[in-house]
Protein backbone atom coordinates (compact mmCIF):
# COMPACT_ATOMS: atom_id res chain seq x y z
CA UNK A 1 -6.52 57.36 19.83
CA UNK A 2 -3.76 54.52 20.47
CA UNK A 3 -6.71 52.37 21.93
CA UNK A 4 -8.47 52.89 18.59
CA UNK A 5 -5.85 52.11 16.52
CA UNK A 6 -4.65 48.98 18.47
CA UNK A 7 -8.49 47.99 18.57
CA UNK A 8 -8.37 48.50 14.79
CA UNK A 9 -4.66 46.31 14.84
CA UNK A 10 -6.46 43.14 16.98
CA UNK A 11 -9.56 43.31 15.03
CA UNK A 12 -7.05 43.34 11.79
CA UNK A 13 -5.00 40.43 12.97
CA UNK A 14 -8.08 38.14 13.51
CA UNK A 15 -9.17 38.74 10.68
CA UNK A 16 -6.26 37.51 9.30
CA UNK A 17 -6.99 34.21 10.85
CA UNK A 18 -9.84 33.67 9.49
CA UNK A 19 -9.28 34.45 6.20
CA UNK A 20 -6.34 32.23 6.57
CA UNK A 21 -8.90 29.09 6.97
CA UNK A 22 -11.74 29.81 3.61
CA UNK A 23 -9.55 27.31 1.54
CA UNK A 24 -12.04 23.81 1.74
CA UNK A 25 -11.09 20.84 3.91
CA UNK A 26 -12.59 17.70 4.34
CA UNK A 27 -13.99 15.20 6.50
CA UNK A 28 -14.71 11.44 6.33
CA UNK A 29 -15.68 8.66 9.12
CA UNK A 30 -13.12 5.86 9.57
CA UNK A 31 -14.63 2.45 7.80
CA UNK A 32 -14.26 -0.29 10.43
CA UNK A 33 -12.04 -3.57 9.54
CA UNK A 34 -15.02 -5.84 8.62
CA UNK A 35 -15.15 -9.30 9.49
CA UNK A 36 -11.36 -10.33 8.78
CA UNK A 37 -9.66 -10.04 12.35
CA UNK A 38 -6.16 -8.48 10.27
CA UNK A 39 -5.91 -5.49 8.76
CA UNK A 40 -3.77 -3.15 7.34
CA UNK A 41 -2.45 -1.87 10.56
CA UNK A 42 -1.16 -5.06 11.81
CA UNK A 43 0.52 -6.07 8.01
CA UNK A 44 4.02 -5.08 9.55
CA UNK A 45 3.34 -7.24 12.25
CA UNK A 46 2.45 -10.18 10.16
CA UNK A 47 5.33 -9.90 8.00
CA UNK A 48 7.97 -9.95 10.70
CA UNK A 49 5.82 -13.17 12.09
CA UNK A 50 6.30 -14.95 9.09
CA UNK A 51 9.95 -14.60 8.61
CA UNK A 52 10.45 -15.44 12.67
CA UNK A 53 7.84 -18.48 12.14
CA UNK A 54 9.99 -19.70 8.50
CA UNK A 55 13.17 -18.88 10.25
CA UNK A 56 11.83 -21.36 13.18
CA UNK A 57 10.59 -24.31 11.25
CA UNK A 58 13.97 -24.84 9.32
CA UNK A 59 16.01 -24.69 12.80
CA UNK A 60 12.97 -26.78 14.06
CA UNK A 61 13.57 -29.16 11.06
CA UNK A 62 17.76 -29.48 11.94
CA UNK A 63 17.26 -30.36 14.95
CA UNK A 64 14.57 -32.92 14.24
CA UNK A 65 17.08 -34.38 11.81
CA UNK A 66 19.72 -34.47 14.61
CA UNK A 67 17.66 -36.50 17.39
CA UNK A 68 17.79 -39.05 19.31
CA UNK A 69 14.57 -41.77 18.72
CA UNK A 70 15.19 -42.83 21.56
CA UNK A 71 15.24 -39.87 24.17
CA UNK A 72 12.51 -39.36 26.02
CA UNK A 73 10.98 -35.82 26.03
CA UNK A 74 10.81 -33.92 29.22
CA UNK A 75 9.59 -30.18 30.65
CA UNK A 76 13.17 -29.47 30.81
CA UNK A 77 14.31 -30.42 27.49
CA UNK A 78 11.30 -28.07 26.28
CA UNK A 79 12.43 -25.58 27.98
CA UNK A 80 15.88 -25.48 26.94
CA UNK A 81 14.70 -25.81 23.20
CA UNK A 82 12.42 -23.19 23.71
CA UNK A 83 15.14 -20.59 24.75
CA UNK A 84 17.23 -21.38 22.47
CA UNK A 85 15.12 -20.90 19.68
CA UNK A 86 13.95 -17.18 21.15
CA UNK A 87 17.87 -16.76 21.53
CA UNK A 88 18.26 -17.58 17.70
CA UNK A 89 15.04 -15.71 16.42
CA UNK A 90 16.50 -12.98 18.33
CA UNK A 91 19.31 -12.63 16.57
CA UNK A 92 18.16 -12.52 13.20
CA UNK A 93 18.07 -9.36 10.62
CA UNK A 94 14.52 -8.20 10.02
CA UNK A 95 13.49 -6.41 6.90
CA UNK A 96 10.29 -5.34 8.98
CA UNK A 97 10.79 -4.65 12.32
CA UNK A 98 8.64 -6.23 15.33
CA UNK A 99 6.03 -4.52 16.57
CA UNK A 100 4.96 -4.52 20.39
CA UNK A 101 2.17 -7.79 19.06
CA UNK A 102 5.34 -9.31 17.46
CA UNK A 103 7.82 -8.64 21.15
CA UNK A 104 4.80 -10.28 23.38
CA UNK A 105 3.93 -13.39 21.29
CA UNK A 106 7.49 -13.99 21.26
CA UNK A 107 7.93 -13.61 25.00
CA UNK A 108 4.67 -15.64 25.89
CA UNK A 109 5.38 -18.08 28.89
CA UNK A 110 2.25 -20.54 27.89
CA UNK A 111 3.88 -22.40 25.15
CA UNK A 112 1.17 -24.37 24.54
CA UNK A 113 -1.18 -23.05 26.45
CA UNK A 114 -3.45 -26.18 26.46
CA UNK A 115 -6.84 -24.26 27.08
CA UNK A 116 -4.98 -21.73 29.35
CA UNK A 117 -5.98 -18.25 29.54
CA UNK A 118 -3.36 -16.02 28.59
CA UNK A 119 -2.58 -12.34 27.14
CA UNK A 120 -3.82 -11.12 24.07
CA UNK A 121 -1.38 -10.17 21.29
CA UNK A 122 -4.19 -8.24 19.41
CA UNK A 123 -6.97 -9.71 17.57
CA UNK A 124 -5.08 -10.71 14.12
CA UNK A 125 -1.86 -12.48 15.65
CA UNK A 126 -4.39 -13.89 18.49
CA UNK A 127 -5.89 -15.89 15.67
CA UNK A 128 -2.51 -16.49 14.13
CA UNK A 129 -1.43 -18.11 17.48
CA UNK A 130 -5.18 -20.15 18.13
CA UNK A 131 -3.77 -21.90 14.74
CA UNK A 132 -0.62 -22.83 16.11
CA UNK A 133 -2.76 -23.87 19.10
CA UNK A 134 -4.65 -26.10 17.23
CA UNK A 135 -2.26 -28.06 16.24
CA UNK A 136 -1.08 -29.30 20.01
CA UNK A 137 -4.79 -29.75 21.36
CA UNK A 138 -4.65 -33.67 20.43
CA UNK A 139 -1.34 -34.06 22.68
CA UNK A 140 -2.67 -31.59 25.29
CA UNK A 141 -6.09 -34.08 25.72
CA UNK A 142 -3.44 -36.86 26.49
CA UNK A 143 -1.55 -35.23 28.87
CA UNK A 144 1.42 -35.31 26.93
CA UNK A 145 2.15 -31.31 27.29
CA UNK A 146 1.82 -32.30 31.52
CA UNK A 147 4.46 -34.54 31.08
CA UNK A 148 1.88 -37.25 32.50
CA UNK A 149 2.25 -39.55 29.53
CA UNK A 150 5.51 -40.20 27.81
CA UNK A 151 6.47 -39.45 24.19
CA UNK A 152 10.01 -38.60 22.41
CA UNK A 153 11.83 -35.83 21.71
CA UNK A 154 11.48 -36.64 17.99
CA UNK A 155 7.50 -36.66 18.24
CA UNK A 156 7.97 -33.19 20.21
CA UNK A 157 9.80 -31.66 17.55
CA UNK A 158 7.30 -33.08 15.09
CA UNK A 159 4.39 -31.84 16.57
CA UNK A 160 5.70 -28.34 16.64
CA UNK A 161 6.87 -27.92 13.18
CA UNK A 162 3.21 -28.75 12.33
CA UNK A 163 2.52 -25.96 14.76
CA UNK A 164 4.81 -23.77 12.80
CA UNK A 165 3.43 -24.76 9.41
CA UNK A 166 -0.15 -23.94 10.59
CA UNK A 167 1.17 -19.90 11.84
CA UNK A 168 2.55 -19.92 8.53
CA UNK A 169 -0.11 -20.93 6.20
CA UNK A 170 -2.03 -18.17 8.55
CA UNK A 171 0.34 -15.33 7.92
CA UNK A 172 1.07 -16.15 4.36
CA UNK A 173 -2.94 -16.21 3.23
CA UNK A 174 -3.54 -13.28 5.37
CA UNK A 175 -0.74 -11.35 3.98
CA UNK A 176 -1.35 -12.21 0.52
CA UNK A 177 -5.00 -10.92 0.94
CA UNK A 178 -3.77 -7.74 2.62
CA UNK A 179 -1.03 -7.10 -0.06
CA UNK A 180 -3.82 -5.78 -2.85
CA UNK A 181 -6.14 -4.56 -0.40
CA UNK A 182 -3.71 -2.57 1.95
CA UNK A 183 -3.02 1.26 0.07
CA UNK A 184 0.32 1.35 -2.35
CA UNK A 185 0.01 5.14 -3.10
CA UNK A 186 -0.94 8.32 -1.03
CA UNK A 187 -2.22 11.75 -2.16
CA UNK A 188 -0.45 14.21 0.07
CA UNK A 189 -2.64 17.23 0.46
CA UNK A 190 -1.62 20.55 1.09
CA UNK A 191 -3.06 24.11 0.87
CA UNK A 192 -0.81 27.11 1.88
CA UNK A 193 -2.29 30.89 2.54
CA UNK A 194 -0.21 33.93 2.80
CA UNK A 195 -0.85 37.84 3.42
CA UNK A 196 1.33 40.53 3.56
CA UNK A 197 0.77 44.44 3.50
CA UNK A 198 2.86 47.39 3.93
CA UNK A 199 2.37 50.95 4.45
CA UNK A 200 0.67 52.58 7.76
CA UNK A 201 -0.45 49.50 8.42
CA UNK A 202 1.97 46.67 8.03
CA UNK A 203 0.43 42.94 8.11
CA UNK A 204 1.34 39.48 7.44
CA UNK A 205 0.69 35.99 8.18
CA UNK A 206 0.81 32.12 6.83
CA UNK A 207 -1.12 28.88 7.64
CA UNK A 208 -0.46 25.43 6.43
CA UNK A 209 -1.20 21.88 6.51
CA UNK A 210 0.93 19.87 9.27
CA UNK A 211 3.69 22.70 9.01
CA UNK A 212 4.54 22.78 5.23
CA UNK A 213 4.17 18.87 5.42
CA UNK A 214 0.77 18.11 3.83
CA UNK A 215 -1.93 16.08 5.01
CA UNK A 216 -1.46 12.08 3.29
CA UNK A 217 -4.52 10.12 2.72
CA UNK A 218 -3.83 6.56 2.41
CA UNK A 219 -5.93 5.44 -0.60
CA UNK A 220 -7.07 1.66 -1.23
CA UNK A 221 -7.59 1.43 -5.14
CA UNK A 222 -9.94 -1.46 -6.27
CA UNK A 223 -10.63 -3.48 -9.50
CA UNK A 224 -13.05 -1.58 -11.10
CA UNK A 225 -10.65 1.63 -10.54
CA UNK A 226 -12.99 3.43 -7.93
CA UNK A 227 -10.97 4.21 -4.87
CA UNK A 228 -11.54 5.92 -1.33
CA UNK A 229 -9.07 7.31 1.81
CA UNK A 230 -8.88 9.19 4.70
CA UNK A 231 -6.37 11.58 6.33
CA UNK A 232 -6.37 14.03 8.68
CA UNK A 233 -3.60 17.11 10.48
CA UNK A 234 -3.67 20.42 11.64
CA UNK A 235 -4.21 23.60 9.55
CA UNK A 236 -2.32 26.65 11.79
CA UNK A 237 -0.70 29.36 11.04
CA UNK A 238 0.74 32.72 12.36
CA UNK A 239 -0.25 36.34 12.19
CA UNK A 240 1.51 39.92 12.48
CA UNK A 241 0.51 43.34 12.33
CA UNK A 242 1.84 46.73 13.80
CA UNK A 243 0.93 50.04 13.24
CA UNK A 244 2.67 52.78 14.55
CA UNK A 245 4.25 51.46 18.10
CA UNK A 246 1.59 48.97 18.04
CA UNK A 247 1.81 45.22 17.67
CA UNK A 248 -0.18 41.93 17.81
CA UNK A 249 0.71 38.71 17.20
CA UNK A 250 -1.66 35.76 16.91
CA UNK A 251 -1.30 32.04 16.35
CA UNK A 252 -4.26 30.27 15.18
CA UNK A 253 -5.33 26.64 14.01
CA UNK A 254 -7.72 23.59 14.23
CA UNK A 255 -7.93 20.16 12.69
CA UNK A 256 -8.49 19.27 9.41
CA UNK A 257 -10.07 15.43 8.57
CA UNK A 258 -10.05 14.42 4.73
CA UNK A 259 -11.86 12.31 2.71
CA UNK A 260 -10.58 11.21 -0.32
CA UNK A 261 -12.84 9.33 -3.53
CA UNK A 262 -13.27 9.25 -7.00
CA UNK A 263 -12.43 6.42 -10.08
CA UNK A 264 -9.23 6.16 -12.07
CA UNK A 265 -10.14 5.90 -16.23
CA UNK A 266 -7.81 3.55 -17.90
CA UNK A 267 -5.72 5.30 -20.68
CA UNK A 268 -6.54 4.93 -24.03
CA UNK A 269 -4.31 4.83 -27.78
CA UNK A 270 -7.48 4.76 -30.21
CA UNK A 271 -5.28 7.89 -30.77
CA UNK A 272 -2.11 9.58 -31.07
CA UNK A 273 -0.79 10.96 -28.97
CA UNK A 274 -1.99 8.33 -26.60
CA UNK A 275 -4.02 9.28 -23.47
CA UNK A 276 -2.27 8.61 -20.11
CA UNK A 277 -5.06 6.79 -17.28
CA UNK A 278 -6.13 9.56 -15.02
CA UNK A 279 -7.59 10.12 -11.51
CA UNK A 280 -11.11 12.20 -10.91
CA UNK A 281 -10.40 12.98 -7.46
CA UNK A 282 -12.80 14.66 -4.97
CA UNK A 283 -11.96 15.93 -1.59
CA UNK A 284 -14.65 16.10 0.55
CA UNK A 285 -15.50 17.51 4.71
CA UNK A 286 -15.08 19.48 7.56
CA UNK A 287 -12.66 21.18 10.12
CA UNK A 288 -12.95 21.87 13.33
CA UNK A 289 -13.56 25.01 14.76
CA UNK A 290 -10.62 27.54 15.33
CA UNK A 291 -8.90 28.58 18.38
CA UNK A 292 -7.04 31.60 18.28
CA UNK A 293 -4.46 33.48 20.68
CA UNK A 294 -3.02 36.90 20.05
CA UNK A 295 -0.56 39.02 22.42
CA UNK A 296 -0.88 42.94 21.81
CA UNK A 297 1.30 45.47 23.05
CA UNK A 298 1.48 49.14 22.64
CA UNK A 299 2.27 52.23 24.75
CA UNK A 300 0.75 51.52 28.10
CA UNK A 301 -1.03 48.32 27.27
CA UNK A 302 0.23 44.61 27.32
CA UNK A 303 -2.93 41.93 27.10
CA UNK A 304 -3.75 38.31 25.23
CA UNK A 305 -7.08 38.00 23.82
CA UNK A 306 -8.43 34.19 23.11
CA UNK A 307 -10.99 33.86 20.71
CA UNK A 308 -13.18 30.80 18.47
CA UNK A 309 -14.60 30.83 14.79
CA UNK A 310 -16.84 28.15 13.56
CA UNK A 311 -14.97 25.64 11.52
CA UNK A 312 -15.74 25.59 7.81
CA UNK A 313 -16.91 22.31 5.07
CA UNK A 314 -16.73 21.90 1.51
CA UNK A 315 -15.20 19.90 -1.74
CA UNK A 316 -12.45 20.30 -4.11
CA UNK A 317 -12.34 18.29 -7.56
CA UNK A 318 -9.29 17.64 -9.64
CA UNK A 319 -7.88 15.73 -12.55
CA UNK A 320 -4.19 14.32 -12.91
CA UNK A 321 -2.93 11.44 -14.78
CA UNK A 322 -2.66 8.21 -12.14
CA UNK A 323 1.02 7.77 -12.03
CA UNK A 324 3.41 8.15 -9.24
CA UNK A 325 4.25 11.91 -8.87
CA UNK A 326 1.58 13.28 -11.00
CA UNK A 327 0.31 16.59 -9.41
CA UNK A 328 -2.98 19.19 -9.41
CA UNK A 329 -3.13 22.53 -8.39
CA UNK A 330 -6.05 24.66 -7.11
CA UNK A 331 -5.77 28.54 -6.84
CA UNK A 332 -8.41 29.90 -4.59
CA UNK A 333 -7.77 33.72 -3.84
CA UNK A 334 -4.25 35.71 -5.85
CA UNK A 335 -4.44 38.95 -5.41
CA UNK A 336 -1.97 41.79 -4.33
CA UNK A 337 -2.37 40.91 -0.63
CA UNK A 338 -3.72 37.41 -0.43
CA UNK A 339 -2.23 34.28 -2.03
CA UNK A 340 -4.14 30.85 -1.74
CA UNK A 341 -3.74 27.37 -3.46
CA UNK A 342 -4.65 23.99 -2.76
CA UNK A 343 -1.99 21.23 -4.21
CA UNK A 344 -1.77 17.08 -4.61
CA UNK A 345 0.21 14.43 -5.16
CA UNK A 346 0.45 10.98 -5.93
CA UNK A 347 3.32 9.37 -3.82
CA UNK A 348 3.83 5.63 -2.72
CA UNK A 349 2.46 4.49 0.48
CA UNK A 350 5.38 3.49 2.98
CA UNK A 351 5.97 -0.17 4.23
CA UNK A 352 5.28 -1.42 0.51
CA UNK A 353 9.49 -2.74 0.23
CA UNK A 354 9.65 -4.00 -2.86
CA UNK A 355 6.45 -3.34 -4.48
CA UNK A 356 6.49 -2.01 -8.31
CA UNK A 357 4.05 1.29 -7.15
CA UNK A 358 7.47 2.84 -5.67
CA UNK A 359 9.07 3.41 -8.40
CA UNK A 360 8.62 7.01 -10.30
CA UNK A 361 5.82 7.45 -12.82
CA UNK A 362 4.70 4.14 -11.72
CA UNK A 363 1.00 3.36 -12.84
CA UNK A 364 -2.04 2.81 -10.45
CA UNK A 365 -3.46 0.80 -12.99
CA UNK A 366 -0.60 -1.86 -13.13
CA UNK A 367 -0.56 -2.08 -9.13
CA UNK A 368 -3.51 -3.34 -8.33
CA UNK A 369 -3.42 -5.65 -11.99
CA UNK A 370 -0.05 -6.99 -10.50
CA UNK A 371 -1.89 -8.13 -7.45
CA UNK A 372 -4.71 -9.88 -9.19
CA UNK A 373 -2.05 -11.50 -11.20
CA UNK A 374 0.01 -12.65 -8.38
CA UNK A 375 -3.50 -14.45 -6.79
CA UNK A 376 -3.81 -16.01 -10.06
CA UNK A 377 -0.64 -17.05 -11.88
CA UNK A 378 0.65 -20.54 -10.89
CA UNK A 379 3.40 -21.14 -8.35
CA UNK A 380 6.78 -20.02 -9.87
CA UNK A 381 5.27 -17.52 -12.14
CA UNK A 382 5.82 -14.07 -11.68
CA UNK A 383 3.68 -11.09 -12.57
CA UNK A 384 5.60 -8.61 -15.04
CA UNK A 385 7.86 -12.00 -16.63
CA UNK A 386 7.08 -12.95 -20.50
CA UNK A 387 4.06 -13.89 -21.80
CA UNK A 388 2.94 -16.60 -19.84
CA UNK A 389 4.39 -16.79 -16.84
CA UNK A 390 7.83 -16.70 -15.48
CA UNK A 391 9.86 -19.48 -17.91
CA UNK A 392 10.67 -17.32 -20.69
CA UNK A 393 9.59 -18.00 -24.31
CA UNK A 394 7.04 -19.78 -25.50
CA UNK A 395 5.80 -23.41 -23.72
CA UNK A 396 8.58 -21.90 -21.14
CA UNK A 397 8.00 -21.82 -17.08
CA UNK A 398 3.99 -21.34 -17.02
CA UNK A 399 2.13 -24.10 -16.22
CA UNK A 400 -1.63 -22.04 -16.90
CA UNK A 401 -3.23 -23.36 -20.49
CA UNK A 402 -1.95 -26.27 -22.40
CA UNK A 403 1.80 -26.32 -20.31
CA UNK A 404 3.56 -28.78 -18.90
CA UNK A 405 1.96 -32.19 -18.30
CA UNK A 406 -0.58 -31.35 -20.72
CA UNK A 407 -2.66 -29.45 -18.21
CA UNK A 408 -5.77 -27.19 -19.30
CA UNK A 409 -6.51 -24.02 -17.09
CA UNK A 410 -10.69 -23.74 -16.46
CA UNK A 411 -9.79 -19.81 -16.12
CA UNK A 412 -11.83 -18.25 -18.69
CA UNK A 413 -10.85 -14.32 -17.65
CA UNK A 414 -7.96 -12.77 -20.12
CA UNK A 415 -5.90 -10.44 -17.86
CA UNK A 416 -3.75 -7.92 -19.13
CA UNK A 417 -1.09 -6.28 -17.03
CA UNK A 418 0.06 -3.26 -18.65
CA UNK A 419 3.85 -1.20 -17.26
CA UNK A 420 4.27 1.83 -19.56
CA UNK A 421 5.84 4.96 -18.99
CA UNK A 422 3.84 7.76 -20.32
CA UNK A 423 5.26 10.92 -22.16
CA UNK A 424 2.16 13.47 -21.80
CA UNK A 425 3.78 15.72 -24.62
CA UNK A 426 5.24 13.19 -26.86
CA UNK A 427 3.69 12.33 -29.87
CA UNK A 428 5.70 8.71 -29.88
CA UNK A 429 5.26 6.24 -27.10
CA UNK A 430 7.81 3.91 -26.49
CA UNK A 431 6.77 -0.04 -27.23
CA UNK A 432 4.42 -1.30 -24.33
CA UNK A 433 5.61 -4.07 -22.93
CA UNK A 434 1.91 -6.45 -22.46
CA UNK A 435 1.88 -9.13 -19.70
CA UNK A 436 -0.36 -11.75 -20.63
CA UNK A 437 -1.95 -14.85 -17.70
CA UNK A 438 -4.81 -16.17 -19.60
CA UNK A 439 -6.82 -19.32 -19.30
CA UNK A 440 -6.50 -21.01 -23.07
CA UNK A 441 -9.27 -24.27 -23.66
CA UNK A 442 -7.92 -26.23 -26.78
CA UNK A 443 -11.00 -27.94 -27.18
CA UNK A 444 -12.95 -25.00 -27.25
CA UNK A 445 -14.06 -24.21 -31.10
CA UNK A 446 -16.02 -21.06 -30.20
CA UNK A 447 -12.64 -19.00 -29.66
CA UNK A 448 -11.33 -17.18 -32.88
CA UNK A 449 -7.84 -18.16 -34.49
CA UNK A 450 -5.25 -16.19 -32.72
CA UNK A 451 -3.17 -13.97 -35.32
CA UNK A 452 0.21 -13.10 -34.14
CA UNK A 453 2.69 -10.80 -36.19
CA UNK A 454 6.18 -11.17 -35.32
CA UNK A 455 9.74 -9.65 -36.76
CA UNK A 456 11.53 -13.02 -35.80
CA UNK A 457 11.40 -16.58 -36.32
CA UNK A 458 8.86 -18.26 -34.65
CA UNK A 459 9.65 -22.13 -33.28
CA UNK A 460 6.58 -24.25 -32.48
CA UNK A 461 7.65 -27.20 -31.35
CA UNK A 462 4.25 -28.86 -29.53
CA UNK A 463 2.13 -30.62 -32.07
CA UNK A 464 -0.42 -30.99 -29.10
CA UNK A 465 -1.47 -27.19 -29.78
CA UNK A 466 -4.19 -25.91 -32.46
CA UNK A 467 -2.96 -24.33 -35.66
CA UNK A 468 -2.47 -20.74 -35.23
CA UNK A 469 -2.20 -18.15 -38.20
CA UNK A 470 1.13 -16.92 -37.93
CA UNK A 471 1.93 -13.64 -40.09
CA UNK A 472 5.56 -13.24 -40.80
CA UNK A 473 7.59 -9.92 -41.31
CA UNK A 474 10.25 -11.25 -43.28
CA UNK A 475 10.12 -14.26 -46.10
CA UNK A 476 10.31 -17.97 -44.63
CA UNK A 477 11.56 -21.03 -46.29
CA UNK A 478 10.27 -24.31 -46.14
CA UNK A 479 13.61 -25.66 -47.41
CA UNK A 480 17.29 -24.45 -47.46
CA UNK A 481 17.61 -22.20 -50.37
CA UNK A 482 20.08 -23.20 -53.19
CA UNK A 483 23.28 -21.45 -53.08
CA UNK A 484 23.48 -21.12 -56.86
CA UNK A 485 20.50 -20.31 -59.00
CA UNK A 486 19.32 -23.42 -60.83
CA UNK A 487 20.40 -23.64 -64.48
C-alpha cells in the first residue's frame, strides 16, 4: 500500500509539471543584419567611438595650432603623440561605456596600417577604421608613414584629423540610421501558473518566466506602424506533494523563444472621448521540450526519477493602447486549484539615454515620427520645438520653406509629430501640442489658402510670403482707437 500511494504521489507531482507548461509560448527565427555591416548590437560601441574620435580631433586640432612648420616629423614623434592621445582618451567620462571592439581598436599597434594585416575589431568598427584608413593610403604610397620621405609635423597632424573626420562622418551616419531602426520599447512577457491542494493529499507548485522576471522582446516599430521582435528565457518551476509520510519534490523547465508582431492604429478624435493609438499584438511559437527531476521519499524508499514531455506551440492575441506602461492580461485556467494568466507590457528599451520613448505614457507613435523628423528637419532644428523648427515663433530658427535667405524646401511630404498624454477615462483631453516640418512652395497655386485661428495677435512681418486668411478671436484695429468718442 505505501508503494501505491507514493506511485499515486510521483505520478501526481508530474502531472503537476505538465500542467504547469499548457499556457502558449512562442517561437521566431532570428532575422540576419542585412547588408549594412552595423547593427543594433554594436550601437553602444559606435557611440563611445564617436565621442573618443570628437574628443580626438579637437586635441588633434590644439596641437596642430601649437606646431612647429618647421619640425620635421619622425617615427618617434608619432609615437609619443600617439600615447599621449590614448593617455588622454583614456581619461575621459563616457556616457556609454567601451565595449571589448571599442578597448582593441583603441589598443591597435598598426596605426596606419598601410595595407598591413591586422586584427579585426568586428565587422561594423572594421569598416569604421578602413575609413580612417583611407584617408592615409596617399602618404602610405609615398613612403611617408616609413619615414623614407620627409614631411612635417604640421602635415602629420593634418593628415590625421582628416583621418578623424572620416571615422566620424562613419559613426555619425551609421548611428543616425541605427537610432530609428534600433528598438525604443520592449514588451516584457510573462505567464505565471500556480496549484495548490489540501486535504489527504496535499499539492502545490509554481512555474514562471525567467524567475518572476518576464521574457522582453525587443520590438523595432516601422513607419507604417507594423512592428516585429523576438525574445526568448526559461519557463521552470517547482512542484510538492505528500501524502501521508510520503513526499516528492520535482523541479521542471525548458526554454521558451517568442515572437512578437502585429500593427499599431493611430488614435483618433472624430470623437469624444478621443481614442488613444493601440497595439494588435500577436505572440506566436514553440518551447522546447521539458526535462523534469523529482526526489521521493517515504518509509523505506529514497529514489529520483528523470523524465521528458514534448514541448508545446501556439498564439496569444491582445489589445492595449501603445504607450509606455500600457498592459494586457490573459487568464487561461482559474479555478479552485489551478490559477493561470499570461501578462504584457510596454516598457522602454535600455541604452536609448535620452530618447523621448523613456518617459511614462510615452507614445509609440511619436518615437518613431521623432526619428523621421530628426532625418529631415534642417541642421539646428529640433524635433518636438515650435512650429517650424527650433527658432521659436514664426520666420524664427527653421530654415525648411520660405526661411532665411529666401530658401524654398522641394519637400512635398507634411509631417506631423504628435506628444499627447492620453486620459482613457476622461471625457476632456488636454490641448495637443502639434509639431509641424513641412515643405511649403510659394509659387505653387494648386495648394489651398491656409486658415489659421488664433486667440493672440498675429505679427507678419515678411511681405515675401502669400496672403494667408487669418481668423481672429478677438476684434483688431487697423488704427489706434480714439480715446474719447467723436462728437
Amino acid at each position: 500500500m505505501p508503494r501505491n500511494r507514493l506511485s499515486y504521489l510521483l505520478n501526481r507531482v508530474f502531472l503537476l509539471s505538465v500542467l504547469c507548461g499548457v499556457a502558449p509560448s512562442a517561437a521566431f527565427a532570428r532575422q540576419g543584419a542585412g547588408s549594412s555591416p552595423c547593427n543594433c548590437t554594436d550601437l553602444q560601441s559606435l557611440q563611445h567611438r564617436l565621442k573618443e574620435v570628437t574628443a580626438l580631433k579637437s586635441s588633434l586640432q590644439t596641437k596642430l595650432q601649437a606646431a612647429n612648420g618647421a619640425e620635421i616629423a619622425s617615427r618617434l614623434r608619432w609615437q609619443t603623440l600617439e600615447a599621449e592621445t590614448k593617455t588622454y582618451l583614456q581619461r575621459l567620462t563616457y556616457e556609454h561605456p567601451a565595449t571589448a571592439a571599442n578597448a582593441a581598436l583603441l589598443n591597435n599597434p598598426l596605426h596606419p596600417s598601410c595595407g598591413a594585416p591586422g586584427g579585426s575589431f568586428g565587422v561594423c568598427l572594421d569598416q569604421d577604421w578602413a575609413a580612417h584608413q583611407r584617408a592615409h593610403e596617399q602618404s602610405c604610397q609615398v613612403g611617408r608613414w616609413g619615414w623614407q620621405n620627409m614631411w612635417t609635423v604640421k602635415d602629420m597632424l593634418a593628415e590625421e584629423i582628416n583621418a578623424v573626420q572620416a571615422e566620424i562622418d562613419f559613426l555619425q551616419a551609421a548611428i543616425a540610421r541605427l537610432a530609428c531602426q534600433c528598438p525604443h520599447f520592449m514588451i516584457v512577457v510573462q505567464v505565471v501558473t500556480t496549484t495548490e491542494a489540501s486535504g489527504f493529499l496535499t499539492e502545490r507548485s509554481r512555474r514562471s518566466l525567467n524567475g518572476m522576471n518576464g521574457i522582453p522582446i525587443p520590438i523595432v516599430l516601422h513607419n507604417d506602424g507594423t512592428f516585429e521582435g523576438f525574445g526568448s528565457g526559461s519557463d521552470a518551476g517547482t512542484a510538492y506533494g505528500q501524502a501521508g509520510p510520503d513526499r516528492v519534490t520535482s523541479q521542471f523547465g525548458n526554454q521558451v523563444s517568442i515572437r512578437a508582431t502585429g500593427k499599431v492604429q493611430p488614435g483618433s478624435c472624430t470623437t469624444r472621448p478621443c481614442k488613444p493609438a493601440m497595439m494588435h499584438l500577436i505572440l506566436s511559437g514553440v518551447t522546447s521540450r521539458q526535462s523534469q527531476v523529482a526526489h521521493a521519499t517515504a518509509p523505506g524508499v529514497n529514489m529520483t526519477i528523470r523524465d521528458t514531455t514534448p514541448g508545446s506551440a501556439g498564439v496569444v492575441e491582445f489589445d492595449l493602447p501603445a504607450y509606455v506602461g500600457a498592459s494586457g492580461e490573459r487568464t487561461f485556467i482559474a479555478n479552485s486549484m489551478m490559477n493561470s494568466k499570461m501578462t504584457v507590457m510596454i516598457v522602454p528599451a535600455t541604452g536609448q539615454a535620452g530618447d523621448s520613448s523613456s518617459a511614462a505614457s510615452a507614445s509609440l507613435l511619436y518615437s518613431v515620427m521623432e526619428c523621421r523628423l530628426a532625418q529631415v528637419l534642417p541642421p539646428g532644428a529640433q524635433p518636438g520645438g515650435p512650429l517650424g523648427g527650433g527658432g521659436g515663433g514664426t520666420g524664427g530658427g527653421a530654415k525648411t520653406g520660405a526661411g532665411a535667405g529666401g530658401q524654398v524646401s522641394q519637400q512635398n511630404e507634411v509631417m506631423i509629430a504628435v506628444n499627447e498624454s492620453v486620459h482613457l477615462s476622461d471625457a476632456v483631453l488636454p490641448p495637443v501640442s502639434l509639431n509641424i516640418a513641412e515643405g511649403i512652395k510659394v509659387s505653387d497655386s494648386v495648394l489651398p489658402p491656409v486658415s489659421l485661428t488664433t486667440g493672440k495677435t498675429v505679427s507678419v512681418q515678411d511681405t515675401a510670403l502669400p496672403q494667408i486668411p487669418i481668423t481672429l478671436g478677438q476684434p483688431v484695429y487697423i488704427t489706434n482707437p480714439p480715446k474719447t468718442p467723436p462728437k
